[in-house]
C-alpha atoms as a PDB file:
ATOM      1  CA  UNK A   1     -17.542  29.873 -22.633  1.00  0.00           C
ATOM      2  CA  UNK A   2     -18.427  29.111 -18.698  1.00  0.00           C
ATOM      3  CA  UNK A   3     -16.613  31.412 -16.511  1.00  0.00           C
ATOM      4  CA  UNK A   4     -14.855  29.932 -13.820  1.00  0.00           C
ATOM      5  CA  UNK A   5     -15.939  30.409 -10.114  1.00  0.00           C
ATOM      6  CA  UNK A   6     -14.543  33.281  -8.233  1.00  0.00           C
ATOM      7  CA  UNK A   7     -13.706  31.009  -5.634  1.00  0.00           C
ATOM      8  CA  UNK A   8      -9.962  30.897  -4.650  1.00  0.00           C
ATOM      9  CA  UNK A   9      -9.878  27.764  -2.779  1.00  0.00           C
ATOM     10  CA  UNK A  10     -12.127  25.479  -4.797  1.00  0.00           C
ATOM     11  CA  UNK A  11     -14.103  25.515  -7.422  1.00  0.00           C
ATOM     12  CA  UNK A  12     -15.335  21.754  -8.884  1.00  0.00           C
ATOM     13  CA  UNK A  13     -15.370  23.418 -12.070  1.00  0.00           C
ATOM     14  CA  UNK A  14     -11.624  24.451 -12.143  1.00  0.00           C
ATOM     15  CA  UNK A  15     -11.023  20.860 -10.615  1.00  0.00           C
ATOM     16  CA  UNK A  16     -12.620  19.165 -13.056  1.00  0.00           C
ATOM     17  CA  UNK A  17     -10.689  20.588 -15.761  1.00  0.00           C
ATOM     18  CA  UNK A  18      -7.568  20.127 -13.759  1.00  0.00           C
ATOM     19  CA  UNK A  19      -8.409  15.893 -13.387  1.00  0.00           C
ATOM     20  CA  UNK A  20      -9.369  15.834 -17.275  1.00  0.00           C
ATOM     21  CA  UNK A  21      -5.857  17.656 -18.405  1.00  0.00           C
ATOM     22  CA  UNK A  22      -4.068  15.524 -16.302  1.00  0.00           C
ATOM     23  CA  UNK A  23      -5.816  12.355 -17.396  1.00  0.00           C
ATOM     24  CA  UNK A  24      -4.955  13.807 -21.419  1.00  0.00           C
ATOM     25  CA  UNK A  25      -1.518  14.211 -20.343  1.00  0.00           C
ATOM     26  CA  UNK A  26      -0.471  10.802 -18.313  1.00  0.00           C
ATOM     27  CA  UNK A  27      -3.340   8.078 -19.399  1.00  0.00           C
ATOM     28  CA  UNK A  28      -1.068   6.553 -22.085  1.00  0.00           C
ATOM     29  CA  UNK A  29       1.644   6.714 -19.108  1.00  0.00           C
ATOM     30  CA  UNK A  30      -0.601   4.690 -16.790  1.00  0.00           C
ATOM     31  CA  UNK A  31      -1.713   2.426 -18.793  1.00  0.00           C
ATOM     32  CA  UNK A  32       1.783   1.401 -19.653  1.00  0.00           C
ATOM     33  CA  UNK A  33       2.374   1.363 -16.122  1.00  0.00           C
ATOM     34  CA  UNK A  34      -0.747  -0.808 -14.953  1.00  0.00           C
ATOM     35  CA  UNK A  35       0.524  -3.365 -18.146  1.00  0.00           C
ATOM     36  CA  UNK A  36       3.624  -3.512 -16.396  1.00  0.00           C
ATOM     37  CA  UNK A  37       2.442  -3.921 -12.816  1.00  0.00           C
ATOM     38  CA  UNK A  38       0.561  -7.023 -14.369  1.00  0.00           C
ATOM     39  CA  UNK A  39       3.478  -8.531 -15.839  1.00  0.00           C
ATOM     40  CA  UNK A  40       5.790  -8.006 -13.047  1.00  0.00           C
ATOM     41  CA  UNK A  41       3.305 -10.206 -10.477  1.00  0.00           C
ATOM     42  CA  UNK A  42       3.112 -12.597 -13.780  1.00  0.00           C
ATOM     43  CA  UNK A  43       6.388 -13.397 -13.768  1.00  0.00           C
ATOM     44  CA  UNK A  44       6.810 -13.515 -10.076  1.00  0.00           C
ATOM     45  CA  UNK A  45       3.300 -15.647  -9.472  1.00  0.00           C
ATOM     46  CA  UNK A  46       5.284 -18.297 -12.334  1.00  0.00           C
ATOM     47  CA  UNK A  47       8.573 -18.309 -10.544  1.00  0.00           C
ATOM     48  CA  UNK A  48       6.555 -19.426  -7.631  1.00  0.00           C
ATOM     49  CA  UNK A  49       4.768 -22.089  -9.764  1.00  0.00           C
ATOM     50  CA  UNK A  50       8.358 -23.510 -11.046  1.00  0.00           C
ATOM     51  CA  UNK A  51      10.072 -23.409  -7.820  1.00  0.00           C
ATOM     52  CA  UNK A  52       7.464 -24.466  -5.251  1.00  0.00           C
ATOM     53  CA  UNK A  53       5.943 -27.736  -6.682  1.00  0.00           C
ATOM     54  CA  UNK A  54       3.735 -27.915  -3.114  1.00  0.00           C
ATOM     55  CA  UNK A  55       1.691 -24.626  -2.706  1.00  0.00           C
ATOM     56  CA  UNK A  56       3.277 -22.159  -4.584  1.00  0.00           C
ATOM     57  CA  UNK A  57       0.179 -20.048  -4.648  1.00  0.00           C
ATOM     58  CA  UNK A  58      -0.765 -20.006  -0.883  1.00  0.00           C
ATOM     59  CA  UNK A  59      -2.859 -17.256   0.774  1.00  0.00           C
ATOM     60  CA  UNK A  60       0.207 -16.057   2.724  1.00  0.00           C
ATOM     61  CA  UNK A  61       2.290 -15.921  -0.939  1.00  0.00           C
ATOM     62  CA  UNK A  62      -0.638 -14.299  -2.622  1.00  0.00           C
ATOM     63  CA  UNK A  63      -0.846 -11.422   0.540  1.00  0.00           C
ATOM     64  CA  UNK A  64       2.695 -11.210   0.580  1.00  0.00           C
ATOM     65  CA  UNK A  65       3.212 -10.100  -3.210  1.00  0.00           C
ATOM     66  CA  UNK A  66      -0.122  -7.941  -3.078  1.00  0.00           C
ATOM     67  CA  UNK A  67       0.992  -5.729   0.035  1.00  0.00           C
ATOM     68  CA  UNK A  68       4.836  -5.665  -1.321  1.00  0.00           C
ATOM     69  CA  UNK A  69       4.096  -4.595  -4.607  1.00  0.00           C
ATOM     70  CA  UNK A  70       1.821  -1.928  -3.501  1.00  0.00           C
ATOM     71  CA  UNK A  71       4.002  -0.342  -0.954  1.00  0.00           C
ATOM     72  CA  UNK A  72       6.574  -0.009  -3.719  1.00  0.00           C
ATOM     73  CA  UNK A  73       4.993   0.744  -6.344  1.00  0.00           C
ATOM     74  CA  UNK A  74       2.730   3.072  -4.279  1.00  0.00           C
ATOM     75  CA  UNK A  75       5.495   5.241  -2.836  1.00  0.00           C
ATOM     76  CA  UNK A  76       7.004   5.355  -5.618  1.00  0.00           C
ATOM     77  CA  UNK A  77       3.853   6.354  -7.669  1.00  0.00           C
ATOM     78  CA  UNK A  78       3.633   9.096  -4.432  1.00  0.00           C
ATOM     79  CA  UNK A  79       6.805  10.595  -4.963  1.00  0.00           C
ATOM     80  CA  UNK A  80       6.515  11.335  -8.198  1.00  0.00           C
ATOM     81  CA  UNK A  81       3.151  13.117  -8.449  1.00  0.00           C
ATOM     82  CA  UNK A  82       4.993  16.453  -7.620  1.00  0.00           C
ATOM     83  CA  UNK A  83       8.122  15.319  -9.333  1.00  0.00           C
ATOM     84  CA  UNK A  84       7.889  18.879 -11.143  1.00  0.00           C
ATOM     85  CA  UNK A  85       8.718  21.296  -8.344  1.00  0.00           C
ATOM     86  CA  UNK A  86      11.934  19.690  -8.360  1.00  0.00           C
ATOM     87  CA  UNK A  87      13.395  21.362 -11.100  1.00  0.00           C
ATOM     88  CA  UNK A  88      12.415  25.574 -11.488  1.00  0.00           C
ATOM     89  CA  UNK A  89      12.094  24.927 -15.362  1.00  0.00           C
ATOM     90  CA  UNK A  90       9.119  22.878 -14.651  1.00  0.00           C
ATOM     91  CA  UNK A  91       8.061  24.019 -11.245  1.00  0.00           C
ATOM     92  CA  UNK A  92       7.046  27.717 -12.878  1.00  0.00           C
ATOM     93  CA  UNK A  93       4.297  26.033 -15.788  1.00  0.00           C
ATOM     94  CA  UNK A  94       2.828  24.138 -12.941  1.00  0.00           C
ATOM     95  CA  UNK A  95       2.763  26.664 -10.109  1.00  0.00           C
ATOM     96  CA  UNK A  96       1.163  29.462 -13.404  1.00  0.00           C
ATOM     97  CA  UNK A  97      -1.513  26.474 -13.831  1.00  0.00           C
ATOM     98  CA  UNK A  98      -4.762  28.291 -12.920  1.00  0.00           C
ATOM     99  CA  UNK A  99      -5.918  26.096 -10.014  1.00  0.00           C
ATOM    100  CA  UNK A 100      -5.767  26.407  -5.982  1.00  0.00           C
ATOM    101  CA  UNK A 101      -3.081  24.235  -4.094  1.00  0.00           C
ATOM    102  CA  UNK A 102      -6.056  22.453  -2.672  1.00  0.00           C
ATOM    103  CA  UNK A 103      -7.345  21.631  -5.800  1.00  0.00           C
ATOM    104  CA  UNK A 104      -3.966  20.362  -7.400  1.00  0.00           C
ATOM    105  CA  UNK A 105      -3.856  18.295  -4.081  1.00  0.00           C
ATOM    106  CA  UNK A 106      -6.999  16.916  -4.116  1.00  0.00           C
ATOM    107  CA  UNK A 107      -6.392  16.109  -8.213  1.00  0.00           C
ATOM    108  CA  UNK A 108      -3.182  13.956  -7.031  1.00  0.00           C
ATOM    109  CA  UNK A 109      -4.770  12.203  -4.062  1.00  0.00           C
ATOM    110  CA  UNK A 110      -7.690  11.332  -6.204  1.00  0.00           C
ATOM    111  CA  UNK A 111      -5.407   9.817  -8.880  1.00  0.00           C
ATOM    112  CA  UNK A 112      -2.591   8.749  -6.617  1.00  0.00           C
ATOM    113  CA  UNK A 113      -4.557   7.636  -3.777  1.00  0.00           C
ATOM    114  CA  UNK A 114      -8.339   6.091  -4.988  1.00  0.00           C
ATOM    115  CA  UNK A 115      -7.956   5.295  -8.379  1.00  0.00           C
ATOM    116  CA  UNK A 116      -4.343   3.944  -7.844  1.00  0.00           C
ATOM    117  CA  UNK A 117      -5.245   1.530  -5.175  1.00  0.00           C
ATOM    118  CA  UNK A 118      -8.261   0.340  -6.739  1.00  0.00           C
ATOM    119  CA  UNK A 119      -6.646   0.071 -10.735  1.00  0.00           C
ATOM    120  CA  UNK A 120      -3.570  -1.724  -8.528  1.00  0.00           C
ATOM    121  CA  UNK A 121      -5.849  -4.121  -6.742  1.00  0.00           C
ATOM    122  CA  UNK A 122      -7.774  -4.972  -9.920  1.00  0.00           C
ATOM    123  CA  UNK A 123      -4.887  -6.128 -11.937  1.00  0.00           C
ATOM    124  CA  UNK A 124      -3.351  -7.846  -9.160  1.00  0.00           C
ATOM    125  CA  UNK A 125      -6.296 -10.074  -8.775  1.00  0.00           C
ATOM    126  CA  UNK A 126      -6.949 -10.318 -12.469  1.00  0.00           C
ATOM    127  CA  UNK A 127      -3.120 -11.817 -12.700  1.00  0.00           C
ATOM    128  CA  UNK A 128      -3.998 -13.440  -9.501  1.00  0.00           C
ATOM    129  CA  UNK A 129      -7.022 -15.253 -10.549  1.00  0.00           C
ATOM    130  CA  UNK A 130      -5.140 -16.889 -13.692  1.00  0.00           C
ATOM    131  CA  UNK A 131      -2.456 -17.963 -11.537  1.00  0.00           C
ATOM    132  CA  UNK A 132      -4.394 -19.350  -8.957  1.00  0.00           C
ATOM    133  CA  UNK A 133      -6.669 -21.506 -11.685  1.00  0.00           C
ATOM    134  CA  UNK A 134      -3.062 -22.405 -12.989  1.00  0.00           C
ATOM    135  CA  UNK A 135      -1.931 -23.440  -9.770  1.00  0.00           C
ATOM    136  CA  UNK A 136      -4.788 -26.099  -9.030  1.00  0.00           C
ATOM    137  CA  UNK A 137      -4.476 -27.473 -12.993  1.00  0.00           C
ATOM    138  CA  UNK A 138      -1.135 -28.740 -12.061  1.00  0.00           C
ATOM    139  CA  UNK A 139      -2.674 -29.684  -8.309  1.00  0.00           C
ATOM    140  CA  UNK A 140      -5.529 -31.884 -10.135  1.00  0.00           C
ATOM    141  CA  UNK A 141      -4.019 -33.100 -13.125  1.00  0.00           C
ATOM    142  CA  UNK A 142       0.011 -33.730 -10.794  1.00  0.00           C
ATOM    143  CA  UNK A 143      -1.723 -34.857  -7.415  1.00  0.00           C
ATOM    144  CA  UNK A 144       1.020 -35.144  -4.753  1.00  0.00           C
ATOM    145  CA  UNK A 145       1.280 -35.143  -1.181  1.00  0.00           C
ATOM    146  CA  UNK A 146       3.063 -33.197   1.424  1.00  0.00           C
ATOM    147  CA  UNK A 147       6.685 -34.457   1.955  1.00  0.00           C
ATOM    148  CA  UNK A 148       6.717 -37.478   4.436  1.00  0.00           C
ATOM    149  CA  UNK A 149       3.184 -37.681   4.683  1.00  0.00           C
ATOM    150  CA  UNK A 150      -0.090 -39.121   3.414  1.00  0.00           C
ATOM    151  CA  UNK A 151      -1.644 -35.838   3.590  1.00  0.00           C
ATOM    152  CA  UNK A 152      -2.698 -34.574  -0.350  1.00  0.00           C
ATOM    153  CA  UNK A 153      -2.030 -31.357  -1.355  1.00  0.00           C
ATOM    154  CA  UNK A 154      -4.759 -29.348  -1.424  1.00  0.00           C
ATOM    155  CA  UNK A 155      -6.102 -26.733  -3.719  1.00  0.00           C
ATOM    156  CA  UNK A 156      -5.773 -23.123  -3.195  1.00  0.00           C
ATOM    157  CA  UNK A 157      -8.673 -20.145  -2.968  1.00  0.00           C
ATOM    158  CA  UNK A 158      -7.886 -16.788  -3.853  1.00  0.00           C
ATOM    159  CA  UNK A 159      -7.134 -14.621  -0.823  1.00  0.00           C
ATOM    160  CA  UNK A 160      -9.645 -12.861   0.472  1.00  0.00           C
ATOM    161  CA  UNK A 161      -8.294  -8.878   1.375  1.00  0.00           C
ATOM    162  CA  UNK A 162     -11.474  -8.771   3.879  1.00  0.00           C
ATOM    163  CA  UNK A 163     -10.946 -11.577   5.440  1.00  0.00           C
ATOM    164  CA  UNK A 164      -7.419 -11.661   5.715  1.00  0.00           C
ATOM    165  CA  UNK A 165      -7.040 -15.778   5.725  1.00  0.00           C
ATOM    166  CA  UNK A 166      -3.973 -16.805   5.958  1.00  0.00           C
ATOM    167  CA  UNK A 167      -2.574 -13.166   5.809  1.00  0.00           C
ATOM    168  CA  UNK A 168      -0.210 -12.033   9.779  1.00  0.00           C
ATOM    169  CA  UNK A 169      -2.275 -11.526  12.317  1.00  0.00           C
ATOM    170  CA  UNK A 170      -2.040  -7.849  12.371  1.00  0.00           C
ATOM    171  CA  UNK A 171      -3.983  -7.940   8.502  1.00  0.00           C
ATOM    172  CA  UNK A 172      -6.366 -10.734  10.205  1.00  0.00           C
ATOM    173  CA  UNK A 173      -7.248  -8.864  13.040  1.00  0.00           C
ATOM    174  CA  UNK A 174      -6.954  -5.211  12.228  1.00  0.00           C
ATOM    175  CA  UNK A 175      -6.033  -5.132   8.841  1.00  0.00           C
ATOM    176  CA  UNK A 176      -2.949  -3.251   9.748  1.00  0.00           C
ATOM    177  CA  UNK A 177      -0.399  -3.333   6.990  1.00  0.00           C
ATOM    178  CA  UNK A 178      -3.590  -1.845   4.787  1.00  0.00           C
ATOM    179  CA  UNK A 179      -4.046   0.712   7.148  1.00  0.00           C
ATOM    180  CA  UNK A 180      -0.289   1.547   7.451  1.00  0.00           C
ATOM    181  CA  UNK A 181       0.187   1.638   3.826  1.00  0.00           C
ATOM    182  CA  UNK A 182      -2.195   4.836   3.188  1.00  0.00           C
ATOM    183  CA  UNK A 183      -0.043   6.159   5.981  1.00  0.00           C
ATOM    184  CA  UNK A 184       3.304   5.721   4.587  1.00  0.00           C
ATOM    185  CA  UNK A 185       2.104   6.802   1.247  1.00  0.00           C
ATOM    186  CA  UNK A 186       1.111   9.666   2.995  1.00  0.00           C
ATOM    187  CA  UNK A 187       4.309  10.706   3.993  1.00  0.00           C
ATOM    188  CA  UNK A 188       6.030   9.927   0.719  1.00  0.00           C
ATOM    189  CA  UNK A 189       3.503  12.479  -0.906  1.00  0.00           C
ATOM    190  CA  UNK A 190       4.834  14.912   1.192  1.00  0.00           C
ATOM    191  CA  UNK A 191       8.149  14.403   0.656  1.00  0.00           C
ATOM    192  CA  UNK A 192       7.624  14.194  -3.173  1.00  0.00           C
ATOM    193  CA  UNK A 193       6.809  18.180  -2.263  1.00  0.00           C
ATOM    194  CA  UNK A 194       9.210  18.911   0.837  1.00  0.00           C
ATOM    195  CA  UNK A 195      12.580  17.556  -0.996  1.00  0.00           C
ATOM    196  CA  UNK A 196      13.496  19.553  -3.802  1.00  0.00           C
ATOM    197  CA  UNK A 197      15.686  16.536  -5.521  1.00  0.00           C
ATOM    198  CA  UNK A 198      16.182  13.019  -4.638  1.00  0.00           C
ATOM    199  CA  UNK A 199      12.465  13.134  -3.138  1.00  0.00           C
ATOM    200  CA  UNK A 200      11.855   9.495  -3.445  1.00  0.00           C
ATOM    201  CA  UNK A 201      15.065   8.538  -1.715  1.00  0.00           C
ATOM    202  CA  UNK A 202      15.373  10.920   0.812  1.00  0.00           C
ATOM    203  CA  UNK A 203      11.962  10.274   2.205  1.00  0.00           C
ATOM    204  CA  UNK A 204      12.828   6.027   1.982  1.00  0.00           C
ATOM    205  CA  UNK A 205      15.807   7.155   4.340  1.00  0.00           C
ATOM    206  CA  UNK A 206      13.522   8.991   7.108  1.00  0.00           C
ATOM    207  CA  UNK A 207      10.538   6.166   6.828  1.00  0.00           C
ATOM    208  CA  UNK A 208      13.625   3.742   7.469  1.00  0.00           C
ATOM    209  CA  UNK A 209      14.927   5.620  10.144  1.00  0.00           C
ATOM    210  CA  UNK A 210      11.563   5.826  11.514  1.00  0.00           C
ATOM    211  CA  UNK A 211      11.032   1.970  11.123  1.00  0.00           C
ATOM    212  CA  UNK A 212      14.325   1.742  13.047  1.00  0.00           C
ATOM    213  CA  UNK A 213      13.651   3.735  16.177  1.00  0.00           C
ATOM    214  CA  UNK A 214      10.185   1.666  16.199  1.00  0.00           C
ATOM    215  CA  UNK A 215      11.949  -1.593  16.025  1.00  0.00           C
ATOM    216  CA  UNK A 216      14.441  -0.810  18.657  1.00  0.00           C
ATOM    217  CA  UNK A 217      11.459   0.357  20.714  1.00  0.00           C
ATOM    218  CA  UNK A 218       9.265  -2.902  20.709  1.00  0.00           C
ATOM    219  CA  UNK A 219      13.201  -4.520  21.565  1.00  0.00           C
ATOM    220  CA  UNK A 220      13.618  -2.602  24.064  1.00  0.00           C
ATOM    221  CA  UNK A 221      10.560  -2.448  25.906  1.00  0.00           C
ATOM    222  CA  UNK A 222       8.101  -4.593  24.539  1.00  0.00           C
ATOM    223  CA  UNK A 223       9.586  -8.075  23.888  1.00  0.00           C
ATOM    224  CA  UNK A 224      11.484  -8.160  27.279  1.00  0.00           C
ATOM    225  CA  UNK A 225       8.065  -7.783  29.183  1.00  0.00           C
ATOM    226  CA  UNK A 226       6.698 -10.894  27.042  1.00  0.00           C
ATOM    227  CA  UNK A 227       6.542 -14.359  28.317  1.00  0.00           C
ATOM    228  CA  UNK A 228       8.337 -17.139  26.882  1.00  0.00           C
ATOM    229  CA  UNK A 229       7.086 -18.553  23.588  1.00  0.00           C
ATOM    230  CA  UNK A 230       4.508 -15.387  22.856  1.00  0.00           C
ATOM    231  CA  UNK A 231       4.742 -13.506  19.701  1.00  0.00           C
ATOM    232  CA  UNK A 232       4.007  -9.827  19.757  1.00  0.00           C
ATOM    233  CA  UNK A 233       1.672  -8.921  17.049  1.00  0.00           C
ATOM    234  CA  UNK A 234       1.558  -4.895  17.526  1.00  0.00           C
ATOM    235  CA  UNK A 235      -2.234  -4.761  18.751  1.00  0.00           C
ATOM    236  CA  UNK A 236      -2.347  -8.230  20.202  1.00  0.00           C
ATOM    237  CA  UNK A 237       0.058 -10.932  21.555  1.00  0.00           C
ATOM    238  CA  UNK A 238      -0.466 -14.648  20.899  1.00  0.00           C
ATOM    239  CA  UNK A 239       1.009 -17.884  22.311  1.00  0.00           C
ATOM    240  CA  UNK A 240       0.902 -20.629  19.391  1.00  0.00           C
ATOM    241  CA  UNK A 241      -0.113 -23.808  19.407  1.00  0.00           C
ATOM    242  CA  UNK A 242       1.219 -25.631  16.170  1.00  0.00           C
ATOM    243  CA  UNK A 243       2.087 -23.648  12.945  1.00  0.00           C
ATOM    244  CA  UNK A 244      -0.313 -21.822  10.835  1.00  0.00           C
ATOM    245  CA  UNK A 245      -2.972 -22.918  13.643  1.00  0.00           C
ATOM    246  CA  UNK A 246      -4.921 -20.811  15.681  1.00  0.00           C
ATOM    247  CA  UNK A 247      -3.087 -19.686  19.033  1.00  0.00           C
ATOM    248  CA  UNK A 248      -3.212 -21.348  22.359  1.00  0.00           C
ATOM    249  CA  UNK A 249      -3.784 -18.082  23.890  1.00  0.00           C
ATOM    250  CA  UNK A 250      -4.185 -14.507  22.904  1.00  0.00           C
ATOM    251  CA  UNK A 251      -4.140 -11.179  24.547  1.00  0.00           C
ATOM    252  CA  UNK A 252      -5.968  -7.815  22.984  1.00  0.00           C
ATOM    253  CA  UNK A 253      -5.406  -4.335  23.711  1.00  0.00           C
ATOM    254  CA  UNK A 254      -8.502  -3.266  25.506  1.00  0.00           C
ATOM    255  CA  UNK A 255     -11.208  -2.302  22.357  1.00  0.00           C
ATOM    256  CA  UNK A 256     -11.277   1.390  22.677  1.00  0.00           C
ATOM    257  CA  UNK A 257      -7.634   1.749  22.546  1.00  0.00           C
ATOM    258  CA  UNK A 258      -7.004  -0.614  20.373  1.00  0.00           C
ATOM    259  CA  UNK A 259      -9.809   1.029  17.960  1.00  0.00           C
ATOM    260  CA  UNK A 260      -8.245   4.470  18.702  1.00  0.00           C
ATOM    261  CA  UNK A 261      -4.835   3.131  17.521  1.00  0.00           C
ATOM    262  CA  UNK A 262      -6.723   1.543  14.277  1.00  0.00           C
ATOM    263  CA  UNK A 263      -8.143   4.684  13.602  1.00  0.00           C
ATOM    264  CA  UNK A 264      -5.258   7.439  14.012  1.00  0.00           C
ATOM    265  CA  UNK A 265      -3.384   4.572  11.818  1.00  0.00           C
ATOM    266  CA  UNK A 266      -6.506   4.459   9.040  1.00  0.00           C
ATOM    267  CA  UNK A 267      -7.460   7.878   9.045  1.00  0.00           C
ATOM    268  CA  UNK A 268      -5.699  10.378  11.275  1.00  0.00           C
ATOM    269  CA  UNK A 269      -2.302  10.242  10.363  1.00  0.00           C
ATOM    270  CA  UNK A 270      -2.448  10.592   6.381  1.00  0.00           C
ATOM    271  CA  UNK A 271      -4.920  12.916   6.723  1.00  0.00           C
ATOM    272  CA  UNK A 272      -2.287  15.053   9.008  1.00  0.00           C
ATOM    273  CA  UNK A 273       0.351  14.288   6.271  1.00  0.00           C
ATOM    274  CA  UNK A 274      -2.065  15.739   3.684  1.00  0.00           C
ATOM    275  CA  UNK A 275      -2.999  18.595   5.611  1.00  0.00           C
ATOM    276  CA  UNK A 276       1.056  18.932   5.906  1.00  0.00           C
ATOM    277  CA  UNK A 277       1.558  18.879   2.245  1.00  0.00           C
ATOM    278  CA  UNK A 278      -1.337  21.389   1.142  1.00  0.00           C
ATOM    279  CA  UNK A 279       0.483  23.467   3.747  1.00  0.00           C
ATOM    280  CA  UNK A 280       4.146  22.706   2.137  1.00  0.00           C
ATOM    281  CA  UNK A 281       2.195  23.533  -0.985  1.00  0.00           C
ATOM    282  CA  UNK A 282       1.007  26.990  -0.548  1.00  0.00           C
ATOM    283  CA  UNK A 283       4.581  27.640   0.401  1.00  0.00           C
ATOM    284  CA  UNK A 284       5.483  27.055  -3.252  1.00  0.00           C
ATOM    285  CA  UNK A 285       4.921  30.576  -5.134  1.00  0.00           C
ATOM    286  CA  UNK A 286       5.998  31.567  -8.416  1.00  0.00           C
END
């Protein structure tokens, strides 16, 4: 039998065990989970289909139930991965599990973090895909054109997550609500660990109120310093021309702050709200 390292803060070897129990324990779980993640866009991609007999599977519909569903499934997902310190009869088997705090962290970021977003973004565009095909069946074999106009309906492409077409600006440009997402996940993690019960909605209530204050703040003192007719996109500001077109005008942040921003929104902030929960964490003793 391999002795385990005398390591106390890591040890791959401990770790390793740790990922393969909890894969024994919750694979049935997620694949249940990633089945139903499938069928949920299914249904929703069909309603679509039924309802919009023009371009029901647009790039802005596609982004729009890709980003959605993975903010709420994703927090969700978050705020359960420490769902066991909130009740004592569970909290003490996990807390007597013989691995570090860092390495029970690391086990949940790795499964709720990179293999969630990339099993999540590989069913959505394996629904996606069908759809899509289905979509441009009824286009070619039902050819129509847009109401009042001459103008054929046109086919749709998959959407592109690198290239953002047809996604806001803020995904075009920056890729923004991707960024924010790791973020907010982020912060549900560590709520999943700092609220004893009611994690999940306790932590919706501060991101809201958060979401509130930054609202009232681009109200207050952003739009009123706007021209007429410009939007305000968060990193840039853009005058449009004609809808869905590219803008008449369009002002940037200067590139190094606008990169800083992109950056403490990519990689700065969740990895201060892990470095917060590894802290809560250690906090948590038998």
């Amino acid at each position: 039998m391999k002795a385990t390292s005398a390591n106390q803060l890591f040890s791959f070897y401990r770790w390793r065990l740790l990922v393969a129990k909890h894969w024994t324990e919750n694979r049935r779980r997620y694949g249940l989970s990633l089945l139903a993640i499938g069928g949920l866009h299914a249904i929703w991609f069909s309603c679509l289909i039924v309802v919009d007999v023009y371009a029901p599977m647009e790039a802005f519909m596609q982004f729009t139930a890709y980003i959605v569903g993975l903010y709420l499934v994703g927090c969700l997902y978050a705020s359960m991965l420490f769902a066991e310190l909130g009740a004592k009869k569970e909290a003490l088997p996990w807390l007597s599990l013989p691995a570090s705090h860092l390495e029970k962290l690391l086990c949940a970021l790795l499964y709720g973090v990179v293999l969630f977003y990339i099993a999540y973004t590989l069913v959505f565009y394996f629904v996606d895909g069908i759809m899509v095909q289905w979509s441009n069946t009824i286009a070619y074999n039902h050819p129509r054109n847009w109401p009042n106009s001459n103008t054929r309906v046109l086919p749709v492409t998959l959407y592109n997550p690198f290239s953002a077409v047809g996604a806001p600006i803020p995904e075009k440009d920056d890729h923004l609500f991707t960024a924010l997402y790791f973020t907010v996940q982020s912060v549900f993690l560590l709520g999943s660990v700092y609220f004893s019960r009611f994690s999940f909605i306790k932590t919706v209530v501060a991101v809201l109120l958060c979401a509130v204050g930054f609202i009232v703040f681009q109200k207050t003192f952003v739009f009123p310093l706007l021209p007429h007719g410009w939007n305000n996109n968060v990193l840039s500001w853009t005058q449009p021309l004609y809808y869905q077109g590219p803008p008449a005008n369009k002002v940037r942040l200067p590139a190094g702050l606008g990169d800083s921003i992109a950056t403490l929104i990519w990689f700065i902030l969740p990895l201060f709200f892990w470095f917060v929960t590894f802290l809560r964490l250690k906090e948590k003793e038998v």
